[in-house]
Protein backbone atom coordinates (compact mmCIF):
# COMPACT_ATOMS: atom_id res chain seq x y z
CA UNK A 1 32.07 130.77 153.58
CA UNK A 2 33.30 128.65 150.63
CA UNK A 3 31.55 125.49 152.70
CA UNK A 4 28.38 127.63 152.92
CA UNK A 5 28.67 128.62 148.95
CA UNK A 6 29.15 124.55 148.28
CA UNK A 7 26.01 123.75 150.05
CA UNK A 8 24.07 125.85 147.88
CA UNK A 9 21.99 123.94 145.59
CA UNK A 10 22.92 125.44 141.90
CA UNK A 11 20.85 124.87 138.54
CA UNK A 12 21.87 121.68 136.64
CA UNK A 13 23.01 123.00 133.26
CA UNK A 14 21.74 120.47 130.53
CA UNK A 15 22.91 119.72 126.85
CA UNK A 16 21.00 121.21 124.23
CA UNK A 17 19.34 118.53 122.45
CA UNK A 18 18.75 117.62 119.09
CA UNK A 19 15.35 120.06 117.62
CA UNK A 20 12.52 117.54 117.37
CA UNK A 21 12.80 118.05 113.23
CA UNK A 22 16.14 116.64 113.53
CA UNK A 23 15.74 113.93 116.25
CA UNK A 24 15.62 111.17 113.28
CA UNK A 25 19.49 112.05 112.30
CA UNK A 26 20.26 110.90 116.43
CA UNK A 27 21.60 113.24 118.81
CA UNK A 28 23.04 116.30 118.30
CA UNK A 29 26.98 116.95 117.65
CA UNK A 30 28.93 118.72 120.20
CA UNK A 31 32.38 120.32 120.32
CA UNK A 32 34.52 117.67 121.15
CA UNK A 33 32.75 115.14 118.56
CA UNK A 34 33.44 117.66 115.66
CA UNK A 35 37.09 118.08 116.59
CA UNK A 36 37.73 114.72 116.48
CA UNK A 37 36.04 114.14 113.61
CA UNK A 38 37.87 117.23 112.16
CA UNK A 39 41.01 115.88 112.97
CA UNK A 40 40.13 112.59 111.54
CA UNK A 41 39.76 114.00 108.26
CA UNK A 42 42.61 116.39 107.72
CA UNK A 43 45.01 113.41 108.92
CA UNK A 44 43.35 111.32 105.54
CA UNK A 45 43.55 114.77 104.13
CA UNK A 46 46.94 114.83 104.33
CA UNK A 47 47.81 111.59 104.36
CA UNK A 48 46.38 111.42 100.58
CA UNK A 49 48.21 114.63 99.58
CA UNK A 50 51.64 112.72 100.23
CA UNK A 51 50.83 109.64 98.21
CA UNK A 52 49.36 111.98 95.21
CA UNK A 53 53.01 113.96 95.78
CA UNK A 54 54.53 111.03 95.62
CA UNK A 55 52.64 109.59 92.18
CA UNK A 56 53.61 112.54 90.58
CA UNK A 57 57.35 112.58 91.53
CA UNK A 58 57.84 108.55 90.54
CA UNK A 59 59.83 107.72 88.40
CA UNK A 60 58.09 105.18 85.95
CA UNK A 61 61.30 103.35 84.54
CA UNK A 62 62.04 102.52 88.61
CA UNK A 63 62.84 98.75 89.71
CA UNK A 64 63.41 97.05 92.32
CA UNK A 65 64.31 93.12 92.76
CA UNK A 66 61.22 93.11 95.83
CA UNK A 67 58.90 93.70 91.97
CA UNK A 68 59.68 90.01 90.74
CA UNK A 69 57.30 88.49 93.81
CA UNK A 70 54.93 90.56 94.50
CA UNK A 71 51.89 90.93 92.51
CA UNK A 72 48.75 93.04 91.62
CA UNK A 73 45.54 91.90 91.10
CA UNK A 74 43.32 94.87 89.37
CA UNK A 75 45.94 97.27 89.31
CA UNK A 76 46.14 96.96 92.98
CA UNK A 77 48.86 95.91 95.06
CA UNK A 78 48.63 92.45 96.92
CA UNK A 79 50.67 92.43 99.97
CA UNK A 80 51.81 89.10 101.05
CA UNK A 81 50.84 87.10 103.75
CA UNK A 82 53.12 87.28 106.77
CA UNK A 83 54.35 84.26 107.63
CA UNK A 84 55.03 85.00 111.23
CA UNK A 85 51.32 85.55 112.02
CA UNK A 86 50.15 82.40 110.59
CA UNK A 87 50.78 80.31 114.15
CA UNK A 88 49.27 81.61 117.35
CA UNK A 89 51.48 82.01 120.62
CA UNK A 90 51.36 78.50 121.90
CA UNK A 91 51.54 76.67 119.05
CA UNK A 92 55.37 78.44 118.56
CA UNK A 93 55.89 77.96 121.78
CA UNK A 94 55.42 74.36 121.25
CA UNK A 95 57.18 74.12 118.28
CA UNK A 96 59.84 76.14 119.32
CA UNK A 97 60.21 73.24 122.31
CA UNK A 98 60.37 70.29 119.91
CA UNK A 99 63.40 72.41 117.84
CA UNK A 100 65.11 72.81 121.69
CA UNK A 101 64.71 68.93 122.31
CA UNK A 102 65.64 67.57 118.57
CA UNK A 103 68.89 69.81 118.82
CA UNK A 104 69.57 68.79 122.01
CA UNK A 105 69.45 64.52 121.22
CA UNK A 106 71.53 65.80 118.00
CA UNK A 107 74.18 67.41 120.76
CA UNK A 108 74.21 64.38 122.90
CA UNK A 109 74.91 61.81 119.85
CA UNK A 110 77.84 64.15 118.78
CA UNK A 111 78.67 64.18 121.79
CA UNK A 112 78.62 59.94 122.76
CA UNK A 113 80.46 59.59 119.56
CA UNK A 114 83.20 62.06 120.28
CA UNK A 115 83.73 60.15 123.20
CA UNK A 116 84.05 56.89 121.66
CA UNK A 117 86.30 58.06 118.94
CA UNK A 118 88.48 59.62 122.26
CA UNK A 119 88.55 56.05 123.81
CA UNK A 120 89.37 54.09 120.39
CA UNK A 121 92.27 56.97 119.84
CA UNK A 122 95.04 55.10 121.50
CA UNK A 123 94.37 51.97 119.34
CA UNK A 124 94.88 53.56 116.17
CA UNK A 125 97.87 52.30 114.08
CA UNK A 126 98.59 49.98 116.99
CA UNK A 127 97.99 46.62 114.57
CA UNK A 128 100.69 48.01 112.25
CA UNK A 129 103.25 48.81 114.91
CA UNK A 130 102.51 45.40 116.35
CA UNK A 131 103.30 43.74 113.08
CA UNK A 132 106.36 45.99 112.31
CA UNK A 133 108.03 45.18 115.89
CA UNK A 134 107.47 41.16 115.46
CA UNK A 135 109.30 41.67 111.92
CA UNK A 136 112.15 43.53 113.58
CA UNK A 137 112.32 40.95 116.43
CA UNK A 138 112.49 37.97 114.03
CA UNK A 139 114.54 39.65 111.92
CA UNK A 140 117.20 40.04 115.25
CA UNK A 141 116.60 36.62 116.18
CA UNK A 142 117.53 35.00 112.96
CA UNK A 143 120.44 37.48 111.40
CA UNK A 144 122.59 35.52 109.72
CA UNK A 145 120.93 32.28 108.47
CA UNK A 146 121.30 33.20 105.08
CA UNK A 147 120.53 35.09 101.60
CA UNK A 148 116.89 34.54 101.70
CA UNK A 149 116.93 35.98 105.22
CA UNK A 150 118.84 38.87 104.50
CA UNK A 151 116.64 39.53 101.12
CA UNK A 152 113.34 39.52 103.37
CA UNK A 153 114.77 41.79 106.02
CA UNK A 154 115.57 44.38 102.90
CA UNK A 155 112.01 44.19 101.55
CA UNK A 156 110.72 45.11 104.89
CA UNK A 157 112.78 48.09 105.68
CA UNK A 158 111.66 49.20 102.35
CA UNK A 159 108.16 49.05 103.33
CA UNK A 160 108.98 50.20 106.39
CA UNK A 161 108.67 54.27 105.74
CA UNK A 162 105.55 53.53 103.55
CA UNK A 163 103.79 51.71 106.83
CA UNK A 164 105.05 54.69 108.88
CA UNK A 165 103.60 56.84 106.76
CA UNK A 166 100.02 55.20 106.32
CA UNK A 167 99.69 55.18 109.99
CA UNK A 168 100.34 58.52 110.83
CA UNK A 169 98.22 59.90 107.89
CA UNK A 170 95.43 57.14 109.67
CA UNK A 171 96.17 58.65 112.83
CA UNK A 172 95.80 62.34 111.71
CA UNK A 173 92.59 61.74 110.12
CA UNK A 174 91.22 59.92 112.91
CA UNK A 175 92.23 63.25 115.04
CA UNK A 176 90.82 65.84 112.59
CA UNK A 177 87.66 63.58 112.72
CA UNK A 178 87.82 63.68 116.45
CA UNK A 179 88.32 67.68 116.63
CA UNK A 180 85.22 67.94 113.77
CA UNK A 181 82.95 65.77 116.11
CA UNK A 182 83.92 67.92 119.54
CA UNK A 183 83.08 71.03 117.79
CA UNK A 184 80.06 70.35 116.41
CA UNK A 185 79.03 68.79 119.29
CA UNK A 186 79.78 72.26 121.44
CA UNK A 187 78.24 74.33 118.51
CA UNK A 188 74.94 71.69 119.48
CA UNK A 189 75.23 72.21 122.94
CA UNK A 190 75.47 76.08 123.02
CA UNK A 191 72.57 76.41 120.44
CA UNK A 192 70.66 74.24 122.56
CA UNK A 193 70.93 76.50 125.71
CA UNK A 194 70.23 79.57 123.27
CA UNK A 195 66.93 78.30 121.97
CA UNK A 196 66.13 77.14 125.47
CA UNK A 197 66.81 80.80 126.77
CA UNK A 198 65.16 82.31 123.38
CA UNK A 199 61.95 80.07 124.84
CA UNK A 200 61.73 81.17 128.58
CA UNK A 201 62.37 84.84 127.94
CA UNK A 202 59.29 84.65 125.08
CA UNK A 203 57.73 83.33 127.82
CA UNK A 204 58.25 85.11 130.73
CA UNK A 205 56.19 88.25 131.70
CA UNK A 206 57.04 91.47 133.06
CA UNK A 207 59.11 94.38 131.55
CA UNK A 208 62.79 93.23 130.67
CA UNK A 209 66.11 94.84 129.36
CA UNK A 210 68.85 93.50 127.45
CA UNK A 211 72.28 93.61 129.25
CA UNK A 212 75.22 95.04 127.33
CA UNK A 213 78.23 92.60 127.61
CA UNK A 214 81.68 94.15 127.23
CA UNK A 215 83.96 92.51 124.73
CA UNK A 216 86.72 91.53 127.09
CA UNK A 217 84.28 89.88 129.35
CA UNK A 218 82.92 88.05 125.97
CA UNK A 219 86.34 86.71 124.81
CA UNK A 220 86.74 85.12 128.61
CA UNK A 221 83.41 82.94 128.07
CA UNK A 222 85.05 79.37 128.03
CA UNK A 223 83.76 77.18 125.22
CA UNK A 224 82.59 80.89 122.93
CA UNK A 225 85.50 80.80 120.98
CA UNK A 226 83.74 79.97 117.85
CA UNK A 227 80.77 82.23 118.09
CA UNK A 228 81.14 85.56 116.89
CA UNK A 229 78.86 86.83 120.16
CA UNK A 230 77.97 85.90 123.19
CA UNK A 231 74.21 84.49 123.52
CA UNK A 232 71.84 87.79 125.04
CA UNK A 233 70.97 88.35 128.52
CA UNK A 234 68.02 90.18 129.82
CA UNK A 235 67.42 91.58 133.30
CA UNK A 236 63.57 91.29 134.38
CA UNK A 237 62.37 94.50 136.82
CA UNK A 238 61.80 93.52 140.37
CA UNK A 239 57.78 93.16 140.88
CA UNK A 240 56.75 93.03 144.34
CA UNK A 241 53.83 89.80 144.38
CA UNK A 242 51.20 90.00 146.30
């Protein structure tokens, strides 16, 4: 029977148009226009209620430090423009790879001239020490030809300590310069692989979530020691391609 009953042609209800009087002012509001226009105006309704609440509650002797930059032009408040919205996407993309590849030739020249400070290490002080053991060695050779002998070996054991010292403060600074060079290079390196990371994930599509790292499993990254966190990692949701 229900087949039967939906084979039965029924009347076709229409809208009630807009009287011909009125058919200048377009056609003719129904229900569900009026409640959203309804709505519309009790949300400004109410929405202006809370800022005239608020204009009588505020305090006029209130300051804050954001007042000394911004300004008002007519009594009215001028926001300021954003400066994040004044590039489009792929012109921060680019610039965002030109700050990836600068850092990175700044990484590699720390890191050339670590190394070459490494290899000239070993040759520090070793011009003094070469001097100071030919003086000993002539000094053995000729020990007792005379006074003036004997006053030139005490002149150079008294410079002796003073040499000593001058290389090994030489040698520490050229070690401290060394350790300075290493770890700005890593800092480089590791800001390097951040930005590039920073780049593909503002790149990448698809929905993503950030992975929580657990602070034991931080303080095991090798060469992290110096950052107070571990760079972020996100995990991208499997999407079957067609």
């Amino acid at each position: 029977m229900s087949s039967l009953r939906n084979a039965v042609k029924r009347k076709t209800h229409k809208e009630r148009s807009q009287p011909a009087a009125r058919a200048r002012l377009g056609l003719l509001e129904k229900k569900k226009d009026y409640v959203l226009r309804a709505r519309d105006f009790h949300k400004k309704e109410d929405a202006i209620k809370v800022l005239k609440t608020k204009a009588a509650y505020r305090n006029p002797d209130e300051f804050y430090f954001g007042m000394e930059k911004q300004r008002t032009k007519d009594g009215v408040h001028q926001a300021r423009g954003d400066e994040s919205n004044k590039y489009t996407a792929e012109e921060l993309r680019l610039m965002k790879t030109q700050d990836v590849k600068y850092v990175g030739l700044k990484a590699s020249m720390e890191a050339k001239k670590a190394e070459k400070l490494r290899a000239t290490l070993h040759l520090v002080g070793a011009d003094g020490l070469a001097e100071e053991d030919e003086s000993d060695d002539e000094m053995t050779r000729g020990g007792g030809a005379g006074d003036d002998d004997d006053a030139a070996s005490a002149e150079t054991k008294e410079l002796d300590p003073r040499l000593k010292k001058r290389l090994e403060k030489k040698r520490r600074v050229a070690y401290q310069l060394l350790k300075e060079r290493e770890s700005r290079a890593a800092k480089l390196k590791m800001m390097t692989s951040e930005m590039a990371y920073q780049k593909e994930v503002q790149s990448a599509r698809g929905h993503k979530r950030k992975i929580k790292r657990e602070k034991d499993e931080e303080d095991a990254l090798p060469g992290l020691a110096h950052l107070k966190k571990a760079p972020a990692q996100f995990k991208w949701k499997r999407k079957r391609l067609k």
